[in-house]
C-alpha atoms as a PDB file:
ATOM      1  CA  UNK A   1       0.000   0.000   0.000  1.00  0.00           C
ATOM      2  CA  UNK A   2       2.684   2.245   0.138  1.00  0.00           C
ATOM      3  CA  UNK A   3       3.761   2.010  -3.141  1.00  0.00           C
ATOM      4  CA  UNK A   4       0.147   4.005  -4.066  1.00  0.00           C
ATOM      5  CA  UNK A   5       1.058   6.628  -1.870  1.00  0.00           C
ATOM      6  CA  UNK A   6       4.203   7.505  -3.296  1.00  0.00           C
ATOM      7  CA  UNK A   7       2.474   7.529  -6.728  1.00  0.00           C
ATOM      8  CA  UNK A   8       0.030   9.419  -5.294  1.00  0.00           C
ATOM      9  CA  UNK A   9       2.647  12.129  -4.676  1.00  0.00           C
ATOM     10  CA  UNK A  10       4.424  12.343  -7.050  1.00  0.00           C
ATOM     11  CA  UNK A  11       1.680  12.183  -9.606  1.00  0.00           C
ATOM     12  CA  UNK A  12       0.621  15.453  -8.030  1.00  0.00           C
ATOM     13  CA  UNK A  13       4.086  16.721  -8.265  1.00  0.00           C
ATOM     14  CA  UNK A  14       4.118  16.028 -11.959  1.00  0.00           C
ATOM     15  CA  UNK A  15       0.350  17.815 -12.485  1.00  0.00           C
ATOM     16  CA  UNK A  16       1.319  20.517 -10.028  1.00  0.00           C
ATOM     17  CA  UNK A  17       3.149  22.317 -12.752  1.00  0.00           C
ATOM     18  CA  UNK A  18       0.719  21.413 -15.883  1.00  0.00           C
ATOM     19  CA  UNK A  19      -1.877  24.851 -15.183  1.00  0.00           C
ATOM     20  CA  UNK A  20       1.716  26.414 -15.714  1.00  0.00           C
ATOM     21  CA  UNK A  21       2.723  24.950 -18.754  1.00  0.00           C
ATOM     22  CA  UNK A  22      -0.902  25.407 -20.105  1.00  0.00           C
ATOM     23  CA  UNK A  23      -0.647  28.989 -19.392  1.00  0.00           C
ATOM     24  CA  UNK A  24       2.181  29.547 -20.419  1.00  0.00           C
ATOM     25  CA  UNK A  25       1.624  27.614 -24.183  1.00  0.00           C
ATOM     26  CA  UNK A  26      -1.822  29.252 -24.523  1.00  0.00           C
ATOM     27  CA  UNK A  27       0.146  32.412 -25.798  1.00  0.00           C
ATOM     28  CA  UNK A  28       1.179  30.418 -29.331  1.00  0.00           C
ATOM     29  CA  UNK A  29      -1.217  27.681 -29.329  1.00  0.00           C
ATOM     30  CA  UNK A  30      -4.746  27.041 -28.756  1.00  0.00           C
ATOM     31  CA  UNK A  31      -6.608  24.601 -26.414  1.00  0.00           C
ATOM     32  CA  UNK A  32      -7.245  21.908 -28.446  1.00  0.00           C
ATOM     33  CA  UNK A  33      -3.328  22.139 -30.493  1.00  0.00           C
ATOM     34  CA  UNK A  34      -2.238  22.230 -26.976  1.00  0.00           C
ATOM     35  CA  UNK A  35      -4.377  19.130 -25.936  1.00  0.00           C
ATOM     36  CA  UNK A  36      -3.104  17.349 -29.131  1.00  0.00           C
ATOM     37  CA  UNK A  37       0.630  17.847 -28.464  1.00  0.00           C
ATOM     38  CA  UNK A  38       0.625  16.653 -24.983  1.00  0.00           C
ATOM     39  CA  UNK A  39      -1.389  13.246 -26.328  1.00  0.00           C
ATOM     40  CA  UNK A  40       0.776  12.884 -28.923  1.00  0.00           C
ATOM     41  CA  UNK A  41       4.294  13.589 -26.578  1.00  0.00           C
ATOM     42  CA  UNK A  42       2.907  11.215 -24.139  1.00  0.00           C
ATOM     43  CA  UNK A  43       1.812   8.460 -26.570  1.00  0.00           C
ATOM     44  CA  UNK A  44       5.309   8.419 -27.832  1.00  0.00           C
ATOM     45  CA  UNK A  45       7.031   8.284 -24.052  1.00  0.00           C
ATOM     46  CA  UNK A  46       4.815   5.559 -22.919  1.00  0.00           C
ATOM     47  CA  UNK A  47       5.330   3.446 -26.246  1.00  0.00           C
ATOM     48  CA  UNK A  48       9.078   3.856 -25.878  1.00  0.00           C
ATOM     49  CA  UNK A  49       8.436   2.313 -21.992  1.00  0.00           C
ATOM     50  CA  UNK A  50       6.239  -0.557 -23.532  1.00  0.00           C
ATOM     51  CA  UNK A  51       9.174  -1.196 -26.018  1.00  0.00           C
ATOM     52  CA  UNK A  52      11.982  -1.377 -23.829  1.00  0.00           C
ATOM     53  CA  UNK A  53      10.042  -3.380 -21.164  1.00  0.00           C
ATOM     54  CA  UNK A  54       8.876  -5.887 -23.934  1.00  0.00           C
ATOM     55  CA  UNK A  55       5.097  -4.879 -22.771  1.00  0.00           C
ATOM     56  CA  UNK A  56       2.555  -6.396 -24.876  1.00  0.00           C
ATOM     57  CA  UNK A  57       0.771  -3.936 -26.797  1.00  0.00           C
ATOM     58  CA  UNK A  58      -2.801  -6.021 -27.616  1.00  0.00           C
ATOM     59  CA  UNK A  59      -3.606  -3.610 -30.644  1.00  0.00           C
ATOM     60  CA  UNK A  60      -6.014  -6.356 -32.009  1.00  0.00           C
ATOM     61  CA  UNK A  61      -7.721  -7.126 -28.367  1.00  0.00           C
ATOM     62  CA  UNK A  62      -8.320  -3.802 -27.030  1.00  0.00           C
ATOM     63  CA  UNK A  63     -11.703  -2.692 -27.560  1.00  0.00           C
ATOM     64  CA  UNK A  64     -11.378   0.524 -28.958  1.00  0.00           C
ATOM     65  CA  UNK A  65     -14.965   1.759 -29.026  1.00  0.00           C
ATOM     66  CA  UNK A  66     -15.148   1.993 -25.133  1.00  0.00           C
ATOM     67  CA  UNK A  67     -11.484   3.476 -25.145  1.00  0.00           C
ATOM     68  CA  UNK A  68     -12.356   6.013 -27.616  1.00  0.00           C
ATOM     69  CA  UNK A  69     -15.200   7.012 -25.562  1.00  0.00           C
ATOM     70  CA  UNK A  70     -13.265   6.962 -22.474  1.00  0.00           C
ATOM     71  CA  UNK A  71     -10.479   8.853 -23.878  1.00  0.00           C
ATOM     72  CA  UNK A  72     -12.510  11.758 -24.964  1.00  0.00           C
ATOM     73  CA  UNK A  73     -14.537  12.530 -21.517  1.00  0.00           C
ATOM     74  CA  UNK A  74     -11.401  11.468 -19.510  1.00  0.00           C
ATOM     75  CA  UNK A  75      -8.407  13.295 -21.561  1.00  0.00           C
ATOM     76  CA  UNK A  76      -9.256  15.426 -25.002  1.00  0.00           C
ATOM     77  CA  UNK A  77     -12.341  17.523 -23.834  1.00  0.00           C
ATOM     78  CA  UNK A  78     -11.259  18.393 -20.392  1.00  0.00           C
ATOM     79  CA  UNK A  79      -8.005  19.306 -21.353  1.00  0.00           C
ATOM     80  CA  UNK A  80      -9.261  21.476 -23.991  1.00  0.00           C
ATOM     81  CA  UNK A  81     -11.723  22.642 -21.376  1.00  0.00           C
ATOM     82  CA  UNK A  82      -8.705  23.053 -19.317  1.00  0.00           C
ATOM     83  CA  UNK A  83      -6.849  25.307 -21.744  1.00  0.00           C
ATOM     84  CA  UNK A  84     -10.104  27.348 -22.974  1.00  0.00           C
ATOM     85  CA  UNK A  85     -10.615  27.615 -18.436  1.00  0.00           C
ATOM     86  CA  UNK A  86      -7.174  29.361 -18.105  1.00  0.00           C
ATOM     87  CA  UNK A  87      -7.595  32.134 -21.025  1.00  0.00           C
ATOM     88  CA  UNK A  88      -9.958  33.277 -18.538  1.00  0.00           C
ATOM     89  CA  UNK A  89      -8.945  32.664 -14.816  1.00  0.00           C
ATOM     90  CA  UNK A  90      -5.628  32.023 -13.971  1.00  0.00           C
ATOM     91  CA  UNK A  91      -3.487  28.922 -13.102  1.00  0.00           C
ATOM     92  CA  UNK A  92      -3.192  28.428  -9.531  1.00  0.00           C
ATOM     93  CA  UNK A  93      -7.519  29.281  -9.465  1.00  0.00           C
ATOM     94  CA  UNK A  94      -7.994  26.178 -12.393  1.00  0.00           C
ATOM     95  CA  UNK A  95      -5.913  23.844 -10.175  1.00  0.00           C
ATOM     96  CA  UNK A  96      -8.011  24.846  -7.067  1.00  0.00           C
ATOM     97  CA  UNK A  97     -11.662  23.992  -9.094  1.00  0.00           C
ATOM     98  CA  UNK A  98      -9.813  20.906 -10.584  1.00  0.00           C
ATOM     99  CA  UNK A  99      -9.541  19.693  -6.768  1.00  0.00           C
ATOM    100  CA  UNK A 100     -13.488  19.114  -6.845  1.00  0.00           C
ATOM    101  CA  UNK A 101     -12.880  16.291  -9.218  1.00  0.00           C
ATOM    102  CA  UNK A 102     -12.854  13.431  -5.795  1.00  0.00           C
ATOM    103  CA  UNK A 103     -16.111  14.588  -4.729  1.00  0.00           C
ATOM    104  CA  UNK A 104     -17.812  14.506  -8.621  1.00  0.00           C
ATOM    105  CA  UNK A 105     -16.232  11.049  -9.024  1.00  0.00           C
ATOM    106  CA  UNK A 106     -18.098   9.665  -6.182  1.00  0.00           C
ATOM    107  CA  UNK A 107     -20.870  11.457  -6.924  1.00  0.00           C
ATOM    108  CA  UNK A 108     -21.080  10.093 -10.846  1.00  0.00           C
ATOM    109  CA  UNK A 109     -19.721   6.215  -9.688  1.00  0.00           C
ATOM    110  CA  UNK A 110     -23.416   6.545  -6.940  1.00  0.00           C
ATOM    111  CA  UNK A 111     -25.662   7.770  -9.974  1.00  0.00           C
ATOM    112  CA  UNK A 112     -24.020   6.046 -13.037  1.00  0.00           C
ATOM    113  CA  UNK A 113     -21.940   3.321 -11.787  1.00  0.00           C
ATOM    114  CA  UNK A 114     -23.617   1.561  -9.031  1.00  0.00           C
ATOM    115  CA  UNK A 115     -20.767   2.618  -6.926  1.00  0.00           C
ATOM    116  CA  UNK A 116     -20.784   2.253  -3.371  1.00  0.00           C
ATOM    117  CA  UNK A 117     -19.391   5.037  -0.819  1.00  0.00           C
ATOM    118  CA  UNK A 118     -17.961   4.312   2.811  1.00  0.00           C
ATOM    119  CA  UNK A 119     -18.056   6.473   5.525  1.00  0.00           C
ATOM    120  CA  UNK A 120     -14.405   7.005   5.828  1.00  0.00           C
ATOM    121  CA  UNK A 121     -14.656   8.183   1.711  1.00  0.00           C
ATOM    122  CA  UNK A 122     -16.410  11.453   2.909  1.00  0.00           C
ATOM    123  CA  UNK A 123     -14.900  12.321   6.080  1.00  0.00           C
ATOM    124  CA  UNK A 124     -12.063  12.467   3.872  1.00  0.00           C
ATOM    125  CA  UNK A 125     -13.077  14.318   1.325  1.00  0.00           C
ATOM    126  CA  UNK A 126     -14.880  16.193   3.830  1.00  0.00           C
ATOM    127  CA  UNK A 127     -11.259  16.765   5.765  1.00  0.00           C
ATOM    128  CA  UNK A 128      -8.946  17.528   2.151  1.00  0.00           C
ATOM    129  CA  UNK A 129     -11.849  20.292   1.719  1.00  0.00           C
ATOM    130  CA  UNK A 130     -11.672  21.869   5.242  1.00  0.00           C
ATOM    131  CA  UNK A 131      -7.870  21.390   4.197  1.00  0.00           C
ATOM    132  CA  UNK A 132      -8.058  22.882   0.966  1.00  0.00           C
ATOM    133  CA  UNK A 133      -9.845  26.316   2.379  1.00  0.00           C
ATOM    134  CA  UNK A 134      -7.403  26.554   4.973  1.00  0.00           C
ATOM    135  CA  UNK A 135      -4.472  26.798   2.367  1.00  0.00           C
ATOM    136  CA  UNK A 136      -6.096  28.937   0.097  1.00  0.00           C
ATOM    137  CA  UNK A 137      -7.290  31.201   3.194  1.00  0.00           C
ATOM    138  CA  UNK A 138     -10.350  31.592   1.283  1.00  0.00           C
ATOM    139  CA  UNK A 139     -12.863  33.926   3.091  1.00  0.00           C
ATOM    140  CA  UNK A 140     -16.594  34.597   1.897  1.00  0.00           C
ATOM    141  CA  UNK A 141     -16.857  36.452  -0.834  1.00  0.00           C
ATOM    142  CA  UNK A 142     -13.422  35.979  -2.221  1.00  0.00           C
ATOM    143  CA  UNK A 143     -14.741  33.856  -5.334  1.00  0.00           C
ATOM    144  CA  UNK A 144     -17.788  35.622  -6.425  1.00  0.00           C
ATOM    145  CA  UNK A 145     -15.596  37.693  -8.818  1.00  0.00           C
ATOM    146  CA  UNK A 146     -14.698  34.903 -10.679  1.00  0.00           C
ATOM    147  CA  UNK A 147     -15.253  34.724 -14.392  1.00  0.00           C
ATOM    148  CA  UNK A 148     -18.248  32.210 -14.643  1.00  0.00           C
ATOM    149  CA  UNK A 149     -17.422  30.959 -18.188  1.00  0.00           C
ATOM    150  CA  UNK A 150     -14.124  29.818 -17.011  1.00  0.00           C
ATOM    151  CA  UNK A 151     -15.414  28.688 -14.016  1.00  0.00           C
ATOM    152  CA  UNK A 152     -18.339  26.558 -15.716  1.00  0.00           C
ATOM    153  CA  UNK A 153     -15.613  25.216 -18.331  1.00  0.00           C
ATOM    154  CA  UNK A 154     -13.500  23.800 -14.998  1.00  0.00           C
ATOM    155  CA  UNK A 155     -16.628  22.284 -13.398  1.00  0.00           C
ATOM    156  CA  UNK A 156     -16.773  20.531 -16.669  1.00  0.00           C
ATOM    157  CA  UNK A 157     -13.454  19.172 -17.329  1.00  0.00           C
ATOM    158  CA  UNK A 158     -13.586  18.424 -13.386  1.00  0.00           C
ATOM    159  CA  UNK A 159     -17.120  16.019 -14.373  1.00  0.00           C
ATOM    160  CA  UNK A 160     -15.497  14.476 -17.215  1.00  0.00           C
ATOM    161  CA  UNK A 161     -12.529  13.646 -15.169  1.00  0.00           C
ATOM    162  CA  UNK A 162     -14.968  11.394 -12.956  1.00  0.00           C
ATOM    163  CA  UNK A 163     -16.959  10.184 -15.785  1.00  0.00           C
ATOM    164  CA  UNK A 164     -13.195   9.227 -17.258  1.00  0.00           C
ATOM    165  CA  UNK A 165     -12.043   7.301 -13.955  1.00  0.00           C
ATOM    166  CA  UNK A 166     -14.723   5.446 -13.633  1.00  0.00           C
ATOM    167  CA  UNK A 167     -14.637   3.739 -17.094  1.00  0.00           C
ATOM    168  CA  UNK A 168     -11.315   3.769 -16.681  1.00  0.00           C
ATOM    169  CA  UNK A 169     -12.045   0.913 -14.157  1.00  0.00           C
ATOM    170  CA  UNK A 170     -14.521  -1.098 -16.522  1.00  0.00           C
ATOM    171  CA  UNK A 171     -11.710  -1.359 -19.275  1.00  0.00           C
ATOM    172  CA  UNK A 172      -9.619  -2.762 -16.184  1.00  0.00           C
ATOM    173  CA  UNK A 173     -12.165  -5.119 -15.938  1.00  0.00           C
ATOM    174  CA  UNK A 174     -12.265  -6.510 -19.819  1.00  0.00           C
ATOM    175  CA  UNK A 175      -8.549  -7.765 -19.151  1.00  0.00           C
ATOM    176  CA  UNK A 176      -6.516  -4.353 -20.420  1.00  0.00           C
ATOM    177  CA  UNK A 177      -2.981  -3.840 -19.099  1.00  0.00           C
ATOM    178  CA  UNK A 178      -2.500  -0.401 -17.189  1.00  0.00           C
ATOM    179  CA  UNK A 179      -0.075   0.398 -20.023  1.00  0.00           C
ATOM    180  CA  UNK A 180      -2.405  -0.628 -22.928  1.00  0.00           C
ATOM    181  CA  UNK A 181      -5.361   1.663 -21.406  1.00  0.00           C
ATOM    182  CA  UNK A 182      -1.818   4.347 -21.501  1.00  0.00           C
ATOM    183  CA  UNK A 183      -1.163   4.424 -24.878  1.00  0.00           C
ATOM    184  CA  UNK A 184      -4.842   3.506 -26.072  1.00  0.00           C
ATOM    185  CA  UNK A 185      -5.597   6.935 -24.376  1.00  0.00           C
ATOM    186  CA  UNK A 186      -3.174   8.791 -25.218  1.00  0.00           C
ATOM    187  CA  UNK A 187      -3.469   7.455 -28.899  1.00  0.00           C
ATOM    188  CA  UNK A 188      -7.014   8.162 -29.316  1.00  0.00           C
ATOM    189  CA  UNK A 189      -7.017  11.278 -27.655  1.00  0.00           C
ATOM    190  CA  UNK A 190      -3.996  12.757 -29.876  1.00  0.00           C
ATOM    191  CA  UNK A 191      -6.554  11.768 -32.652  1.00  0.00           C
ATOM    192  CA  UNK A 192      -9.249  13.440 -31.252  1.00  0.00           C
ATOM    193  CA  UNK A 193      -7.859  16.482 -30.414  1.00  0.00           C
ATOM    194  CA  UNK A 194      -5.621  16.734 -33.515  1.00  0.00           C
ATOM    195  CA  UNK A 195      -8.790  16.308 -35.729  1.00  0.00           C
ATOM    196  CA  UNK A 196     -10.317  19.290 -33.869  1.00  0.00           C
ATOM    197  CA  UNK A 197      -6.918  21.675 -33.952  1.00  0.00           C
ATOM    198  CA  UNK A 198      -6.450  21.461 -37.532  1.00  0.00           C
ATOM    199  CA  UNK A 199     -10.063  22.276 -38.431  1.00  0.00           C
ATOM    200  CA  UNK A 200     -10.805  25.108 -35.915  1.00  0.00           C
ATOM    201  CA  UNK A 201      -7.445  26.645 -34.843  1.00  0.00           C
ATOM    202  CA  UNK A 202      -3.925  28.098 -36.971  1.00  0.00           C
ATOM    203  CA  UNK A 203      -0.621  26.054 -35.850  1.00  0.00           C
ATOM    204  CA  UNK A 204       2.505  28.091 -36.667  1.00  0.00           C
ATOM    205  CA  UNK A 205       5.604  25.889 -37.163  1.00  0.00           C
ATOM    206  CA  UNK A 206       7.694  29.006 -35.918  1.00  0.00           C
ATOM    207  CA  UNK A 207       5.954  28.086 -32.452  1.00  0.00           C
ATOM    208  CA  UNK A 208       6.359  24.650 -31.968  1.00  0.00           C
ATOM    209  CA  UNK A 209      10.201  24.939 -33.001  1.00  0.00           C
ATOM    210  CA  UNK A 210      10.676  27.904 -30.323  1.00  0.00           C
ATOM    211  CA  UNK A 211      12.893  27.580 -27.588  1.00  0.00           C
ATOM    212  CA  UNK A 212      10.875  28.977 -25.055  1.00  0.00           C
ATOM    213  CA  UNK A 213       7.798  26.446 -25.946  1.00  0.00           C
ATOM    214  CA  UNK A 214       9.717  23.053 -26.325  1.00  0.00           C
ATOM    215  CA  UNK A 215      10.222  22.909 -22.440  1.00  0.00           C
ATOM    216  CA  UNK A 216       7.362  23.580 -21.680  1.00  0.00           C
ATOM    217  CA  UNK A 217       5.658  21.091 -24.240  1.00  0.00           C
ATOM    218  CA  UNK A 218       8.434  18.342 -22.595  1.00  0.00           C
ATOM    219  CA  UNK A 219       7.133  19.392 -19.320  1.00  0.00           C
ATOM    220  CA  UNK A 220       3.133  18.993 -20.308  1.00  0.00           C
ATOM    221  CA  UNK A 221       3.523  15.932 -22.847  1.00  0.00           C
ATOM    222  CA  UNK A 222       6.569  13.891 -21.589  1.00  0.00           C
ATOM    223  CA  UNK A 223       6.106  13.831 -17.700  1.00  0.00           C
ATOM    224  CA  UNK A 224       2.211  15.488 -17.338  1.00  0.00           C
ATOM    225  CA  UNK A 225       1.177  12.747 -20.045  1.00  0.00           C
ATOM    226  CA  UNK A 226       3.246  10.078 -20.350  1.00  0.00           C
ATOM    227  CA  UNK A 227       5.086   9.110 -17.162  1.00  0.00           C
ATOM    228  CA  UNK A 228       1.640  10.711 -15.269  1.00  0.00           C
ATOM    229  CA  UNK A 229      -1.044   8.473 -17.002  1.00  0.00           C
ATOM    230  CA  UNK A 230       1.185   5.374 -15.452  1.00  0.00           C
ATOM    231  CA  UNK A 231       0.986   6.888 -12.674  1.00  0.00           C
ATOM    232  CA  UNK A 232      -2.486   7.799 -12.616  1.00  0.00           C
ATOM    233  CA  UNK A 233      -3.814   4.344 -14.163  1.00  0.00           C
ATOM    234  CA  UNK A 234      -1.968   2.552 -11.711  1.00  0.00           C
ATOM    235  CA  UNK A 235      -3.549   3.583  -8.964  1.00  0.00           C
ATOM    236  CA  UNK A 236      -6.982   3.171 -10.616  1.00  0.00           C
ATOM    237  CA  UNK A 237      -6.072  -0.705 -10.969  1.00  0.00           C
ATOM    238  CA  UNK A 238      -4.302  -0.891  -7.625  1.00  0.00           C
ATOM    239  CA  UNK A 239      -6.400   1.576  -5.609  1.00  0.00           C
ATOM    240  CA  UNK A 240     -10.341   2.878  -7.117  1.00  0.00           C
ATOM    241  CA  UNK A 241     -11.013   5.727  -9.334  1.00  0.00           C
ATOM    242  CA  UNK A 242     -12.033   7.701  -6.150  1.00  0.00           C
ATOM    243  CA  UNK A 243      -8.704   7.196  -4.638  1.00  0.00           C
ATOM    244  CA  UNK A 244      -6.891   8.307  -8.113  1.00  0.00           C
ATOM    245  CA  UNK A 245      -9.198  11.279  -8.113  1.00  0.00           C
ATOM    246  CA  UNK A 246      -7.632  12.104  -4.567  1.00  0.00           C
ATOM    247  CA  UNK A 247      -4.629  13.522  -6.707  1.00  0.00           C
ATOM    248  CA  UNK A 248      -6.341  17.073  -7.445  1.00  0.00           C
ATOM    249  CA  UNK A 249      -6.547  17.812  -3.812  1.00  0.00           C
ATOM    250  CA  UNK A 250      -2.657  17.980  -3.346  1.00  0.00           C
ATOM    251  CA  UNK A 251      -2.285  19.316  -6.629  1.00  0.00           C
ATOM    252  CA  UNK A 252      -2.554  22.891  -5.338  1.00  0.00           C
ATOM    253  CA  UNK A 253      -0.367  22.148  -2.684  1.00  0.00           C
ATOM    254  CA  UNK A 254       2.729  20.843  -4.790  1.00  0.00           C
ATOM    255  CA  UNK A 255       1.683  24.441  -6.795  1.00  0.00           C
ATOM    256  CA  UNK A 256       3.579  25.642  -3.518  1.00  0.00           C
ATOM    257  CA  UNK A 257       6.361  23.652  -4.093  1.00  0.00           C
ATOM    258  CA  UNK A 258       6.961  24.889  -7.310  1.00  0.00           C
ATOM    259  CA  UNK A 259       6.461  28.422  -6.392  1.00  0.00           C
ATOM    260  CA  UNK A 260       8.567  28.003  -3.488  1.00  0.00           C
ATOM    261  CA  UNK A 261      11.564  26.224  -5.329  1.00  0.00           C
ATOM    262  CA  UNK A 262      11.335  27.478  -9.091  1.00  0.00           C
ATOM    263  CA  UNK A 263      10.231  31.168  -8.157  1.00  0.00           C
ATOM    264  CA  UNK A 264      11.217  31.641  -4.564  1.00  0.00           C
ATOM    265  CA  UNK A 265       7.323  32.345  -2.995  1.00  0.00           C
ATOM    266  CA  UNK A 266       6.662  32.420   0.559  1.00  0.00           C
ATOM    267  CA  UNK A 267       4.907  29.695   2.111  1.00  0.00           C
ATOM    268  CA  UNK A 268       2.527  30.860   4.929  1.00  0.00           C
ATOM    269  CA  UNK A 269       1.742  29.173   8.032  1.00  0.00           C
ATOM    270  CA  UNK A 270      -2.091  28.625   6.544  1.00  0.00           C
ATOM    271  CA  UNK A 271      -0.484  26.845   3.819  1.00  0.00           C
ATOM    272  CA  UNK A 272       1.890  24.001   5.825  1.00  0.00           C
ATOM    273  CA  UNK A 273      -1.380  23.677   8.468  1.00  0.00           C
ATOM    274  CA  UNK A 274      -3.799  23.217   4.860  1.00  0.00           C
ATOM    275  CA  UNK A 275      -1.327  20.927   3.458  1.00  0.00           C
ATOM    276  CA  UNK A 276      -1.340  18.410   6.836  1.00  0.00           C
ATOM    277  CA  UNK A 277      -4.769  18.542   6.557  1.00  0.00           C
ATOM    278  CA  UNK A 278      -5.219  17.694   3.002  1.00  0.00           C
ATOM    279  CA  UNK A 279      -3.156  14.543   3.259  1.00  0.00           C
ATOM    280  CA  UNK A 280      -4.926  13.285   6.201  1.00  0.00           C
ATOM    281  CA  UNK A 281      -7.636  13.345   4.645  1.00  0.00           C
ATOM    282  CA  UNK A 282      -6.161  11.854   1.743  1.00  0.00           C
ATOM    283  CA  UNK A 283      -5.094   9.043   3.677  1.00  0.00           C
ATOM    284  CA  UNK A 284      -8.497   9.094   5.233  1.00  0.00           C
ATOM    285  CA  UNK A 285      -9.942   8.345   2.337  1.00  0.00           C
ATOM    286  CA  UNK A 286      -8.084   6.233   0.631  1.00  0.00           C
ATOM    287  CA  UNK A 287      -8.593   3.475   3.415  1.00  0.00           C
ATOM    288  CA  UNK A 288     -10.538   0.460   2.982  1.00  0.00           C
ATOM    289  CA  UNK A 289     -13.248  -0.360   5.746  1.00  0.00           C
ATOM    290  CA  UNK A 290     -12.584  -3.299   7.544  1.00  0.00           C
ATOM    291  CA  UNK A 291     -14.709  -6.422   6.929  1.00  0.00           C
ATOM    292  CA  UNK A 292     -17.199  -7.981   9.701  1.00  0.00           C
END
């Protein structure tokens, strides 16, 4: 078990700097270009891993219909939603809205899945909430500014996310490998999204040869897509999609991390005290009631 926490961490590591990068390429590319290059860098990292550790790609077996499906509500529309979010509100507020993704995918496994919560699954959730406020020292008031376009388009990529994870599960289920649901993902969704970039959005090759973008495409594509999805789809085979989920509510506080390390911000003591909280409730939830 605590091989899923570590993954847990540093998946959240990894996605902590993502609403950066996504920021940051907005200013050359648009949502869906931007969705379609971090597929496409990821597919090609996690198909190098499947080479080298002779990993049996099952082209023929997987059923693609259900991983199209699951590809575009789990990884090309909220991305895109993602990207089209952050022209409007900025990065650290997207990764804070993104955090609401546990509670929708317990919410959508009760109504859609025939899920079953636990007690110990919403104290918590209820606990990495109380946790989350305390970090963000969010008072009333403080978020009824907030643009309500961006903030619908972050609810939604936050839904699909739980839609995504929980079919995530089923393919699990029809005998798929957590590297073949990888690269089926990442494949389809590069697809998707690449469909959708050339027909609604201009891609300069000046751009994607810049300097000043390539890192930042490495940083989104290579580790945010390819190392992450490991990451993320191993814990959905050796944990639950809710657990996985669990990953947005650190997300904001690795943001700290970042900021502290990369751009030398000042960590409060409302941020350390939010931070304990979060991953006890974390922890909380991630525990498996003990049978009678």
């Amino acid at each position: 078990m605590p091989l899923i926490y570590a993954a847990l961490l540093l998946l959240s590591l990894i996605w902590g700097g993502s609403f950066y990068f996504i920021k940051m390429l907005l200013h050359d590319f648009g949502p869906w270009t931007i969705a379609c290059l971090r597929s496409t860098c990821g597919l090609i990292v996690v198909l190098l891993m499947m080479l080298i550790l002779k990993k049996p790609f099952g082209f023929r077996t997987i059923p693609w219909g259900g991983m199209v499906v699951m590809a575009a509500v789990n990884t090309a529309i909220p991305w895109t939603l993602i990207g089209f979010s952050e022209t409007r509100l900025t990065s650290s507020l997207a990764s804070i809205l993104n955090a609401t993704t546990p509670v929708w995918t317990i919410v959508v496994g009760i109504l859609f899945f025939r899920s079953k919560s636990n007690l110990m699954q919403w104290i918590g959730l209820a606990a990495a909430t109380v946790g989350l406020i305390v970090l963000l020292g969010v008072r009333p008031g403080s978020l009824i500014s907030v643009d309500h376009a961006g903030f619908l388009m972050m609810m939604g990529s936050a839904i699909c996310y739980a839609f995504g994870s929980q079919l995530s599960k089923r393919l699990f289920g029809r005998g798929c490998t957590m590297y073949q649901i990888t690269y089926g993902t990442l494949l389809s969704s590069a697809v998707l999204s690449g469909v959708m970039a050339l027909t609604t959005e201009s891609i300069s090759t000046q751009d994607l040869g810049s300097m000043s973008n390539i890192p930042m495409i490495i940083g989104l594509g290579v580790f945010g897509s390819g190392f992450a999805y490991i990451l993320f789809y191993y814990m959905v085979q050796r944990g639950s999609p809710e657990f996985a989920s669990m990953v947005t509510y650190i997300v904001p506080s690795t943001a700290l991390i970042w900021g502290y390390t990369l751009l030398d911000e000042r960590i409060k003591w409302n941020m350390l005290a939010g931070l304990i909280i979060i991953l006890a409730g974390v922890y909380i939830a991630g525990r498996k009631p003990k049978r009678t």
